[in-house]
C-alpha atoms as a PDB file:
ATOM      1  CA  UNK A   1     148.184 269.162  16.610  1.00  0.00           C
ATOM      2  CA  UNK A   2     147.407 272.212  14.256  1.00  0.00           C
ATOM      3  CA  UNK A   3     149.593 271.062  11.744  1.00  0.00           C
ATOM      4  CA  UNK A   4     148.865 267.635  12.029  1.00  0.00           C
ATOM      5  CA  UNK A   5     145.300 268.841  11.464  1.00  0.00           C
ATOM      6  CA  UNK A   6     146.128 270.995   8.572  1.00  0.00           C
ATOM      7  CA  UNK A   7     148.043 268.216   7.095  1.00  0.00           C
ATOM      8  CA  UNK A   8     145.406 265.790   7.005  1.00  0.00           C
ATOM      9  CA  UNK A   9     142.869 268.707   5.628  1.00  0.00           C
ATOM     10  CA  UNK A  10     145.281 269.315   2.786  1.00  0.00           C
ATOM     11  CA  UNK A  11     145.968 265.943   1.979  1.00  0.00           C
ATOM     12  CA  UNK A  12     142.068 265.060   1.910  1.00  0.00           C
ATOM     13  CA  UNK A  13     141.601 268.507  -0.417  1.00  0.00           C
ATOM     14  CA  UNK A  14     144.252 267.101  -2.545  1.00  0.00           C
ATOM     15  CA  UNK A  15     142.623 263.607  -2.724  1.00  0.00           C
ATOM     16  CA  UNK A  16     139.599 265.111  -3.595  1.00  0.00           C
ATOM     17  CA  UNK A  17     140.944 267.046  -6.280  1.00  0.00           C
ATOM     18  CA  UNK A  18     142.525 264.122  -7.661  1.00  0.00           C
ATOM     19  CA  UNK A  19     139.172 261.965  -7.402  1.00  0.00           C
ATOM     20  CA  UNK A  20     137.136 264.675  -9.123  1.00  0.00           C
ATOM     21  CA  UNK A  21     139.681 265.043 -12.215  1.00  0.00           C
ATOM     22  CA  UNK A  22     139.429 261.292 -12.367  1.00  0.00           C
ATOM     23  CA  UNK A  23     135.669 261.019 -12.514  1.00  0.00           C
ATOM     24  CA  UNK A  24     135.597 263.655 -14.789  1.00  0.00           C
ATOM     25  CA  UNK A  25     137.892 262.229 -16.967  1.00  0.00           C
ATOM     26  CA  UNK A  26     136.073 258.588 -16.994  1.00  0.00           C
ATOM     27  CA  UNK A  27     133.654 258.239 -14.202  1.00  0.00           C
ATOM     28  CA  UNK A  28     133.980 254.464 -13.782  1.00  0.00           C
ATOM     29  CA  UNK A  29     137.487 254.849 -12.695  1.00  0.00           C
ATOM     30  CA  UNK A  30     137.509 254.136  -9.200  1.00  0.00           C
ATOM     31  CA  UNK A  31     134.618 251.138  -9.261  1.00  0.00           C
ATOM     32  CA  UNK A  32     136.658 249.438 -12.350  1.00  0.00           C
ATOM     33  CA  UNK A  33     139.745 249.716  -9.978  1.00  0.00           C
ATOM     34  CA  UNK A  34     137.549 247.442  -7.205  1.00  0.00           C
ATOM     35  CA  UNK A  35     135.221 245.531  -9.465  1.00  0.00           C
ATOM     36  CA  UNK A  36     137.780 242.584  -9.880  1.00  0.00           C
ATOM     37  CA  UNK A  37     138.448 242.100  -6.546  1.00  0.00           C
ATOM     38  CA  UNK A  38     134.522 242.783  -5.231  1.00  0.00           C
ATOM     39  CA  UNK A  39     132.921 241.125  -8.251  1.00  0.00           C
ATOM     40  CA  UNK A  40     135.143 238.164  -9.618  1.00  0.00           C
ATOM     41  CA  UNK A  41     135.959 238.112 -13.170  1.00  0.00           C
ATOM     42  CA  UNK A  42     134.827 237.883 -16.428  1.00  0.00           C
ATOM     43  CA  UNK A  43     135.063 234.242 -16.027  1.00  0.00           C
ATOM     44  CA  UNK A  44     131.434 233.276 -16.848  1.00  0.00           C
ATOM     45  CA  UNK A  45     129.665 234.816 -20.336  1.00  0.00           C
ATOM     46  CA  UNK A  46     126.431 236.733 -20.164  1.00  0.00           C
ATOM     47  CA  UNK A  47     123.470 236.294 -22.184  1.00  0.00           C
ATOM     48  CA  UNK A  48     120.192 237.869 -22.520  1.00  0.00           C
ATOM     49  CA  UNK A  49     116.532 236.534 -22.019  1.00  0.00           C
ATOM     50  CA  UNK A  50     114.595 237.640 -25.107  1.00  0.00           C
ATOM     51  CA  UNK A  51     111.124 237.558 -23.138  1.00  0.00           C
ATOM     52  CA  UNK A  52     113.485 240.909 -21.724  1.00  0.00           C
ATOM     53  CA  UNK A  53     112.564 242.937 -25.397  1.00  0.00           C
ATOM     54  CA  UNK A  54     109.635 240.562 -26.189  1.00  0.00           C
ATOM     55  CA  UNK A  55     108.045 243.784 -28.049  1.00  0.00           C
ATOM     56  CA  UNK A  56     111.229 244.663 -30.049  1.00  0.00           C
ATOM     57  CA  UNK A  57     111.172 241.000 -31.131  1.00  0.00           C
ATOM     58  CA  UNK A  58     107.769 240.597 -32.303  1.00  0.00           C
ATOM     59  CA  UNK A  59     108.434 244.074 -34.339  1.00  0.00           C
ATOM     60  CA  UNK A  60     112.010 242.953 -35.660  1.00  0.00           C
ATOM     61  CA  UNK A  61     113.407 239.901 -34.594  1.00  0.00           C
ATOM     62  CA  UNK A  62     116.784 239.629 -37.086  1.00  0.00           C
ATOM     63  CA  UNK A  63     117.140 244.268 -36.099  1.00  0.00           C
ATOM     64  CA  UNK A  64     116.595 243.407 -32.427  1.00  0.00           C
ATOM     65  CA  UNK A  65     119.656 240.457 -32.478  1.00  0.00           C
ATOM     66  CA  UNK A  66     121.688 242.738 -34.135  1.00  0.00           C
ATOM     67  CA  UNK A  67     121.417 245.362 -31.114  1.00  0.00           C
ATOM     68  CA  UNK A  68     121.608 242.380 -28.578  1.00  0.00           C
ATOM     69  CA  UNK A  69     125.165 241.326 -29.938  1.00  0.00           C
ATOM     70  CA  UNK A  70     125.972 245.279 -30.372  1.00  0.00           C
ATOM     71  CA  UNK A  71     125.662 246.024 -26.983  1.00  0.00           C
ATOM     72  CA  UNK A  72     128.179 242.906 -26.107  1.00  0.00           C
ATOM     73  CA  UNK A  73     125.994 240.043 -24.711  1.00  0.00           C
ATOM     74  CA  UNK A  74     127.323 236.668 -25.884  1.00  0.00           C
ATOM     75  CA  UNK A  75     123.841 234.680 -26.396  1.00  0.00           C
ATOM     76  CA  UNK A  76     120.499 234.661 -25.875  1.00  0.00           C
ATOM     77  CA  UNK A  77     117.882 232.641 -24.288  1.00  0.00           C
ATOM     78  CA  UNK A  78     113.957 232.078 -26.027  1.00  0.00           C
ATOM     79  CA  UNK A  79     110.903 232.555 -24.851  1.00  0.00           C
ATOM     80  CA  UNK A  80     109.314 231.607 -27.616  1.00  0.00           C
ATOM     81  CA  UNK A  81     110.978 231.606 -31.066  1.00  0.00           C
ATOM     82  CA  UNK A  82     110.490 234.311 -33.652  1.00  0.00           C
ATOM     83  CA  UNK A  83     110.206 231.790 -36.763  1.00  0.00           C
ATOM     84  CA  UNK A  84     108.980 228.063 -36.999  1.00  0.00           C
ATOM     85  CA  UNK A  85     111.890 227.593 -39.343  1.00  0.00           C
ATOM     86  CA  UNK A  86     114.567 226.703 -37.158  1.00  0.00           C
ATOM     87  CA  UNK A  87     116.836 227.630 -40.237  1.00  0.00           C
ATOM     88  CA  UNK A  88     116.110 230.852 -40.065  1.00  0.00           C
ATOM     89  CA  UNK A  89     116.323 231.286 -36.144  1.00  0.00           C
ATOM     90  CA  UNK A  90     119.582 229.543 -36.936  1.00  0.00           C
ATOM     91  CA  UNK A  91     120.772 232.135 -39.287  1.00  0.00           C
ATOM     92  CA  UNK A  92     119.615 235.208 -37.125  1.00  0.00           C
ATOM     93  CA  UNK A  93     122.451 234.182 -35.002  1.00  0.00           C
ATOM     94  CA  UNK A  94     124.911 233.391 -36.964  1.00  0.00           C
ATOM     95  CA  UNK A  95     124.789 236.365 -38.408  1.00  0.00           C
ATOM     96  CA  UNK A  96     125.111 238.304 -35.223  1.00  0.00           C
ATOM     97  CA  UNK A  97     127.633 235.666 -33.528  1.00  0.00           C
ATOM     98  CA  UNK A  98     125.413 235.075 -30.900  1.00  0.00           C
ATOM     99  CA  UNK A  99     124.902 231.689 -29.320  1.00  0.00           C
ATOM    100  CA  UNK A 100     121.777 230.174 -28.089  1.00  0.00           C
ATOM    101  CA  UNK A 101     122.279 229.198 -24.150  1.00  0.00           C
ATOM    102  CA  UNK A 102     118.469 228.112 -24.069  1.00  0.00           C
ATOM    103  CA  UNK A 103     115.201 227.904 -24.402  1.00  0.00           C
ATOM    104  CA  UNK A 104     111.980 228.586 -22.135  1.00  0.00           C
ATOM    105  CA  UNK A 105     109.325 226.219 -23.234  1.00  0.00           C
ATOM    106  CA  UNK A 106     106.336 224.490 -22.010  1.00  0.00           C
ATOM    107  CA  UNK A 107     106.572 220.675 -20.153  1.00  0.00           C
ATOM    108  CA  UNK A 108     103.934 219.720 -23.413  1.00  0.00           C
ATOM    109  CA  UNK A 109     106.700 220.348 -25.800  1.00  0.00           C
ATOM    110  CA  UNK A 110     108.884 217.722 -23.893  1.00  0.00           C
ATOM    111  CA  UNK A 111     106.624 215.052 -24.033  1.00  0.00           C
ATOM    112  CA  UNK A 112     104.973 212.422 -25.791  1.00  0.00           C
ATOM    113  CA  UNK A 113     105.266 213.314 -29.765  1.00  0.00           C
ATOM    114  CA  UNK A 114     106.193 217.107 -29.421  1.00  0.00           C
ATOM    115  CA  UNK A 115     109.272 215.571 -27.823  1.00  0.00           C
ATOM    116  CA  UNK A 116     111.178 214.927 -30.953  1.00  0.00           C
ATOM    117  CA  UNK A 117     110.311 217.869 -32.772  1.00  0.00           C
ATOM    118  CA  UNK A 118     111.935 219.826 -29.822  1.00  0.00           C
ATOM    119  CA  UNK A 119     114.646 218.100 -29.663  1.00  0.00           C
ATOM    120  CA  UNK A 120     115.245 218.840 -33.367  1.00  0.00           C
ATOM    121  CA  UNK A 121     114.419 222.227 -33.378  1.00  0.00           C
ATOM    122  CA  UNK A 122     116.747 222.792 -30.476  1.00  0.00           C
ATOM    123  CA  UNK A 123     119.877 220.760 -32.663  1.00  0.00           C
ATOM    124  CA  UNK A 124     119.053 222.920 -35.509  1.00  0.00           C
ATOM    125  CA  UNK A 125     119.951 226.580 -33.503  1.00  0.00           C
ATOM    126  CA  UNK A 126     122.549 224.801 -31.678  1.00  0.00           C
ATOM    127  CA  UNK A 127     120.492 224.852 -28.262  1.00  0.00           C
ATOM    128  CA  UNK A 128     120.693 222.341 -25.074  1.00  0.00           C
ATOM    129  CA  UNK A 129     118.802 223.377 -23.146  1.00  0.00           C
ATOM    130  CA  UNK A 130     114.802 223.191 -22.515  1.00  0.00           C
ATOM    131  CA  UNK A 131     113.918 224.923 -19.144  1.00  0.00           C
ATOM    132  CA  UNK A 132     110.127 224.796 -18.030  1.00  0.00           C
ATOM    133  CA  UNK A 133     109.452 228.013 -16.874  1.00  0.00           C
ATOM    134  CA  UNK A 134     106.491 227.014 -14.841  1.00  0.00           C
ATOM    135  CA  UNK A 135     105.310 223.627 -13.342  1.00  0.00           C
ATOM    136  CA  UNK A 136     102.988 224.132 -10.782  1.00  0.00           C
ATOM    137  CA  UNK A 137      99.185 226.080 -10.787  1.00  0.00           C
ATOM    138  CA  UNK A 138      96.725 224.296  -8.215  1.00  0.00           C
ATOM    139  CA  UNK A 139      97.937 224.077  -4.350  1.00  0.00           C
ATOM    140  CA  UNK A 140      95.128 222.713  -2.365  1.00  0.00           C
ATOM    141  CA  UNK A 141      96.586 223.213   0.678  1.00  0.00           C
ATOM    142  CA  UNK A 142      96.502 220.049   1.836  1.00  0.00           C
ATOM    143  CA  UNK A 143     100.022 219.003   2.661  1.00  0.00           C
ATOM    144  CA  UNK A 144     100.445 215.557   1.641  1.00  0.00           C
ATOM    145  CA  UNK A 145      98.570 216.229  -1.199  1.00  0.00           C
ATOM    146  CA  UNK A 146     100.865 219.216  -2.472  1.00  0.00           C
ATOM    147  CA  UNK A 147     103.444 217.375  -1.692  1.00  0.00           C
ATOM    148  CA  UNK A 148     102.954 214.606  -3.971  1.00  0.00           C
ATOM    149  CA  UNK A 149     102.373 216.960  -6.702  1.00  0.00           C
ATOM    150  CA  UNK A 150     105.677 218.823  -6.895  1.00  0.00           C
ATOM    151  CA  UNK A 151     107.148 215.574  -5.999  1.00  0.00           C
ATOM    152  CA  UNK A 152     105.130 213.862  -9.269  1.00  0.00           C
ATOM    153  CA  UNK A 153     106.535 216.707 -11.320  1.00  0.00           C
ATOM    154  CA  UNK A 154     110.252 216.173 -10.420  1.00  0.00           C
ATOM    155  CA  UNK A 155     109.795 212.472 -11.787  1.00  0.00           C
ATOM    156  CA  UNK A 156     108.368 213.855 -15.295  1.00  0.00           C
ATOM    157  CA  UNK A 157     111.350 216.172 -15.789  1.00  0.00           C
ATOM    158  CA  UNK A 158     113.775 213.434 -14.785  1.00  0.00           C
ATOM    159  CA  UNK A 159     112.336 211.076 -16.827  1.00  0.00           C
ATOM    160  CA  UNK A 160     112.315 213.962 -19.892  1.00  0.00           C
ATOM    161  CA  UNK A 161     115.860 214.668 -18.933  1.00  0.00           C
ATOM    162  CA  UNK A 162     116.511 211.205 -18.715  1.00  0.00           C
ATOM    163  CA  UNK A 163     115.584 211.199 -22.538  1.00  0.00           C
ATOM    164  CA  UNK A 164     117.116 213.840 -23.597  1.00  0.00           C
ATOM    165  CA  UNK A 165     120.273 213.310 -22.093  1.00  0.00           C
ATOM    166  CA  UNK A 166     121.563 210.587 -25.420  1.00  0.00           C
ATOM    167  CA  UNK A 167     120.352 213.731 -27.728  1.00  0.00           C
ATOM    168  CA  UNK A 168     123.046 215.506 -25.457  1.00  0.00           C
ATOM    169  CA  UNK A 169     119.975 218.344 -24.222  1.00  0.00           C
ATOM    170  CA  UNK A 170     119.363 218.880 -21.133  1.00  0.00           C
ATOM    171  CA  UNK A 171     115.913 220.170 -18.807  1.00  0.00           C
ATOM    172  CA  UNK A 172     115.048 222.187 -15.874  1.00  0.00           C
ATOM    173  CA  UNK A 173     112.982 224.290 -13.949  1.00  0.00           C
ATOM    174  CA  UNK A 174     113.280 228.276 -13.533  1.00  0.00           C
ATOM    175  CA  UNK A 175     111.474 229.939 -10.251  1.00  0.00           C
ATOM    176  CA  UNK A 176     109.224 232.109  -9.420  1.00  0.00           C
ATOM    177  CA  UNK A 177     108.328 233.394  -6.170  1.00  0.00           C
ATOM    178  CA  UNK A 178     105.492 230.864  -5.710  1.00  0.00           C
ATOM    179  CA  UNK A 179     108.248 228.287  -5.300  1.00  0.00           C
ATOM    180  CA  UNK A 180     109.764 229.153  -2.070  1.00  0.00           C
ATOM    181  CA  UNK A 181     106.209 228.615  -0.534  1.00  0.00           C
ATOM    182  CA  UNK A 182     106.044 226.497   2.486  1.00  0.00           C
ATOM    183  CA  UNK A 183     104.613 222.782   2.103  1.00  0.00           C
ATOM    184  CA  UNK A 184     104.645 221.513   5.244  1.00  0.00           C
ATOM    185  CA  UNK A 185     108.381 222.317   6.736  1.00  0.00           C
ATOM    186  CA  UNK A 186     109.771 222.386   2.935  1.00  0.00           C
ATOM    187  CA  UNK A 187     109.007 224.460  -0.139  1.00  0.00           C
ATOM    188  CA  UNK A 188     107.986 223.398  -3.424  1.00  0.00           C
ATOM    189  CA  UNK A 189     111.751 224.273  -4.542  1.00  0.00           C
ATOM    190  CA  UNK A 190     113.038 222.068  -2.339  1.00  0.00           C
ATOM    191  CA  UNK A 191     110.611 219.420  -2.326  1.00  0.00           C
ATOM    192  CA  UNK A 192     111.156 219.296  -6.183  1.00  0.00           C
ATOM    193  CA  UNK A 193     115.384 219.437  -6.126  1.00  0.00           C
ATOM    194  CA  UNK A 194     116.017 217.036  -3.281  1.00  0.00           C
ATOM    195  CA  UNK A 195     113.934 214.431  -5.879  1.00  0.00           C
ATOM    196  CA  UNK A 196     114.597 215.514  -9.114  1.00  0.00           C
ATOM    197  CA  UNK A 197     117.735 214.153 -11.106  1.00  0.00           C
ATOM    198  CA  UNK A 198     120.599 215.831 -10.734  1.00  0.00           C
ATOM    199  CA  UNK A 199     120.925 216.422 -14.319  1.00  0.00           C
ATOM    200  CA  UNK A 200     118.275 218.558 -13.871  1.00  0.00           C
ATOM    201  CA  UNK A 201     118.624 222.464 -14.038  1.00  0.00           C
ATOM    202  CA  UNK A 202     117.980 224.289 -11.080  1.00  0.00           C
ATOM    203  CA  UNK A 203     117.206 227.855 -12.770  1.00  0.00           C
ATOM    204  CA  UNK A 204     117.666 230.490 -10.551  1.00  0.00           C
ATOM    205  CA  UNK A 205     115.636 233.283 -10.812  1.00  0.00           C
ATOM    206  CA  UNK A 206     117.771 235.331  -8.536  1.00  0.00           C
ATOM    207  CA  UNK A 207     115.609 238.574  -9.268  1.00  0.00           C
ATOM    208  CA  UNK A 208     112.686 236.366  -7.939  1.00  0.00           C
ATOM    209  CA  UNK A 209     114.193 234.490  -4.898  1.00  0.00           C
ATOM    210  CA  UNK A 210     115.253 238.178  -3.129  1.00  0.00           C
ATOM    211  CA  UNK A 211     111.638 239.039  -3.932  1.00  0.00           C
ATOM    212  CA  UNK A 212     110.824 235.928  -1.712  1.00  0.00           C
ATOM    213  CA  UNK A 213     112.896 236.779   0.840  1.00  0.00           C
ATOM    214  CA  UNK A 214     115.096 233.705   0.390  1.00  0.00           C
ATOM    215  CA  UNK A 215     119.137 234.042   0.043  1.00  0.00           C
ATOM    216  CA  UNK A 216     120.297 232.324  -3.034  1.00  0.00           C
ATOM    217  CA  UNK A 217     123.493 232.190  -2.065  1.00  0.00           C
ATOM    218  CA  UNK A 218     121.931 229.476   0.608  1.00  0.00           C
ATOM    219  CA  UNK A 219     120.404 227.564  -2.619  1.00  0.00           C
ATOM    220  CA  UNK A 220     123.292 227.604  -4.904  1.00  0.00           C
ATOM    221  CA  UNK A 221     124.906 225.597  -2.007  1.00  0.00           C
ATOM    222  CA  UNK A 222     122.456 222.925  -0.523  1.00  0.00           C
ATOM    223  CA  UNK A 223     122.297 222.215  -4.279  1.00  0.00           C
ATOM    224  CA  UNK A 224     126.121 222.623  -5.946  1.00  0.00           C
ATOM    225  CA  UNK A 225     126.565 221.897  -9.393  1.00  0.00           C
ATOM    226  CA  UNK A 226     123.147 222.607 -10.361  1.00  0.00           C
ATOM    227  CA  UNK A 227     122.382 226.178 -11.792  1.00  0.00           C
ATOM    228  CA  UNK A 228     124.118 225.826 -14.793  1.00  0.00           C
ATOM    229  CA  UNK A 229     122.021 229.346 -16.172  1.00  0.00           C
ATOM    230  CA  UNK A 230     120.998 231.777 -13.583  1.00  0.00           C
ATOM    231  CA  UNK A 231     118.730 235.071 -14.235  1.00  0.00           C
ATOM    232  CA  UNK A 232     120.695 238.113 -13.639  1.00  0.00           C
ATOM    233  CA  UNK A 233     117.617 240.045 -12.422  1.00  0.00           C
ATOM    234  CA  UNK A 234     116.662 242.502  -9.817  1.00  0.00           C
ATOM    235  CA  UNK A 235     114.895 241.766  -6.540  1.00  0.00           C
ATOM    236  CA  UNK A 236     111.817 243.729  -7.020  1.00  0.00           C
ATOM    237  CA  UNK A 237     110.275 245.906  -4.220  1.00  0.00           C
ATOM    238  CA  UNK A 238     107.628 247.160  -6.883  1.00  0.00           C
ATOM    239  CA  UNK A 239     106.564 245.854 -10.044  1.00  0.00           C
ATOM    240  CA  UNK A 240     107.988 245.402 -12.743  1.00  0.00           C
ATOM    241  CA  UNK A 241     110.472 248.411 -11.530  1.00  0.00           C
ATOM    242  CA  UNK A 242     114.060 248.926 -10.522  1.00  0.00           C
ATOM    243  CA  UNK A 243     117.365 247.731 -12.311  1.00  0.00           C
ATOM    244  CA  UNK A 244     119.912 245.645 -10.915  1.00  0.00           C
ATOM    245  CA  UNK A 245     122.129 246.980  -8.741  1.00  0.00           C
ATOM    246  CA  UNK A 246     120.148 250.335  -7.879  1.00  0.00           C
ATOM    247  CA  UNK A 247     118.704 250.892  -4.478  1.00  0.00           C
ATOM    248  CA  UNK A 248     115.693 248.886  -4.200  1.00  0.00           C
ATOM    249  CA  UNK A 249     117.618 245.648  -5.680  1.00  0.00           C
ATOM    250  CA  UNK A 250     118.357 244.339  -2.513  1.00  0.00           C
ATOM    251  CA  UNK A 251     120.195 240.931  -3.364  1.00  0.00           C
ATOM    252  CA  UNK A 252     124.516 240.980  -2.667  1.00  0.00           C
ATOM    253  CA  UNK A 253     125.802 240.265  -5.927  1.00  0.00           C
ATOM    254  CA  UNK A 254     129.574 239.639  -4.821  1.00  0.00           C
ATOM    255  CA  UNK A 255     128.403 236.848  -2.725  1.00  0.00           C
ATOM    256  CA  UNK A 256     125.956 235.568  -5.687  1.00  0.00           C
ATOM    257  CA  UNK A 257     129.225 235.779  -8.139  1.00  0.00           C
ATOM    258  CA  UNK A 258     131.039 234.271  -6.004  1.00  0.00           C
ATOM    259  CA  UNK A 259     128.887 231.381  -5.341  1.00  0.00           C
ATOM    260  CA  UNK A 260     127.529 230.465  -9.045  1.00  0.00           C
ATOM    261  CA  UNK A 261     131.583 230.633  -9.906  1.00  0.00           C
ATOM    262  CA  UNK A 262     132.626 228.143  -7.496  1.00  0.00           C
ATOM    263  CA  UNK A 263     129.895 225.509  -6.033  1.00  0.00           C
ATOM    264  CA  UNK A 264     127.132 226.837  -8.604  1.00  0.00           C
ATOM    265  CA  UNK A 265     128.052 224.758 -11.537  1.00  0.00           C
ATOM    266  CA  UNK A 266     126.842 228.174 -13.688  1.00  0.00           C
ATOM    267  CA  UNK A 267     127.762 228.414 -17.339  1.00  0.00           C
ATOM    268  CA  UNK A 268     125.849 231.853 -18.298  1.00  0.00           C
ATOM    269  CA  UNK A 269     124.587 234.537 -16.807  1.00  0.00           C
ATOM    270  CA  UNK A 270     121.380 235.648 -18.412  1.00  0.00           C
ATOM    271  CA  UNK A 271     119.960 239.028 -18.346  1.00  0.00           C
ATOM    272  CA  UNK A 272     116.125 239.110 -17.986  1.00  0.00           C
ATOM    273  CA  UNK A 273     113.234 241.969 -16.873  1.00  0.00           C
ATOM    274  CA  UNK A 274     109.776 241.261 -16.176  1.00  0.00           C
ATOM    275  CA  UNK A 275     108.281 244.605 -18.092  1.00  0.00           C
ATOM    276  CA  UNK A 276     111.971 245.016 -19.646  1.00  0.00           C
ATOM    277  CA  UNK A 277     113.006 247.074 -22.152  1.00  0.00           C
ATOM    278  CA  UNK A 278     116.332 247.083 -24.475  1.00  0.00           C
ATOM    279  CA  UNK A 279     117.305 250.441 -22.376  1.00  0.00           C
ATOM    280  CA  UNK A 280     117.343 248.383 -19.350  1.00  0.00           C
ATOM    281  CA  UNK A 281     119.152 245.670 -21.143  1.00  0.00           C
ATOM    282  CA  UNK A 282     121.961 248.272 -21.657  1.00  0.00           C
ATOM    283  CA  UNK A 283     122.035 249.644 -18.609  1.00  0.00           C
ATOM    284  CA  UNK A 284     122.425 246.462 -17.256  1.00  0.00           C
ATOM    285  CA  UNK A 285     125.533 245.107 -19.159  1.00  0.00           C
ATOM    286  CA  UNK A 286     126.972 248.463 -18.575  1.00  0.00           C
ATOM    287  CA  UNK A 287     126.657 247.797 -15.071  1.00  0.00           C
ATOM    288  CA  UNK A 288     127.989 244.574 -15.524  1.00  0.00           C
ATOM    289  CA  UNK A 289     131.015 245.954 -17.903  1.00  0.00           C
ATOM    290  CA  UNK A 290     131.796 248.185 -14.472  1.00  0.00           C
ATOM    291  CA  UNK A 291     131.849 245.347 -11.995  1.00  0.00           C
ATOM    292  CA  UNK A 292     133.937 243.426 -14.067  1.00  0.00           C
ATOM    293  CA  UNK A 293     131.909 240.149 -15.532  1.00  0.00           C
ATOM    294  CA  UNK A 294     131.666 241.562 -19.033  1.00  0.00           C
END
């Protein structure tokens, strides 16, 4: 027993020494070993939501794209455009081979004679996609009455993506927290998907649906097919803190990869902070480049 005892303390010393030259030597070694098999591959592209570095933009829109497609995301997603010459916006990206995966923009700008002039603008940068990135502002509390609010709003962005569909664009809705509120025995998120089109985009916030408390691993598959962009984004136990991944981000991302790579319908994987910064942009792709999906 002594020597089996011995044996097994040597061989652990030995392992250990071999561990700590590896780390030393590159200390991703051992997670980039396990990230393909725990993570999935790089088999979806990964974007970044500009509202992210909103401040870098404002000070240097055409510097700031440059360091997006430096530190190796693939495309971006607006919140707002830096130029009203969609030429220009246009030519920030080309220069900086970066695609444009989307746009948020307000449900005015997809209606009635703002309508067109979106759907040029979004040709123009090669976009197609128009999320809303919020629908809903008065509850009243009243059931019924709720209700038949979310459920008027799904018919306006089916009808919208109903239009836009010939221009080959498409529309949806990104989350917040406020969406997984009860309405009765529903939610607004679920009022508004089970009657909404299913051309339209469910947007998963994921950073915002751990927040919630909901799983969105349960979402992405009452609802397959439908997140074709998802927010890469921390649950957040405190403001406007934490990075994806670290210990207060408590959402499984395996399980999430897994799902938006096989029912999800998902087509990009877009980076976004609430009170971001292009530091936690990095960090983030990093920690994406470790796991595999980059």
């Amino acid at each position: 027993m002594k020597i089996e005892k011995s044996s097994r303390r040597n061989f652990l010393h030995s392992a250990l020494k071999t561990t700590a030259f590896a780390t030393a030597a590159s200390p991703f070694i051992l997670k980039d070993l396990f990230a393909a098999e725990d993570y999935g591959g790089k088999k979806i592209p990964v974007a970044l939501q500009l509202y992210t570095i909103g401040g870098d933009m404002r000070k240097d829109a055409a510097g700031s794209l440059a360091k997006v497609a430096k530190l190796g995301f693939k495309a971006v997603e607006f919140a707002g455009y830096p130029s009203e010459d969609a030429k220009e916006v246009r030519k920030m990206l080309d220069d900086n081979g970066l695609k444009c995966c989307g746009s948020h923009t307000g449900i005015n700008t997809l209606e009635g004679d703002n309508l067109a002039k979106s759907v040029e603008f979004a040709k123009r940068i090669g976009n197609t996609r128009l999320i809303a990135p919020s629908l809903f502002r008065n509850f009243s509390n009243d059931t019924e009455k709720d209700k038949k609010m979310v459920e008027e709003m799904a018919d306006r962005l089916s009808e919208i993506s109903d239009k836009l569909k010939p221009e080959g664009l498409r529309t949806g809705f990104h989350c917040h927290p406020g969406e997984f509120k009860k309405i009765g025995d529903s939610t607004v998120w679920d009022i508004f998907f089970t009657r909404a089109k299913k051309d339209v985009i469910m947007q998963c916030d994921l950073g915002h649906m751990g927040s919630a408390g909901v799983d969105p691993v349960v979402y992405l598959n009452r609802y397959p097919g439908r997140a074709s962009t998802v927010h890469v984004k921390p649950s957040a136990k405190k403001k406007n803190g934490g990075l994806v991944g670290d210990a207060d981000d408590t959402l499984n991302w395996p399980a999430i990869f897994k799902a938006c790579e096989t029912v999800g319908g998902t087509e990009w994987y877009i980076v976004e902070y609430d009170g971001g910064s292009m530091e936690k942009a990095e960090k983030t792709i990093e920690l994406l480049r470790q796991w595999g999906k980059v």
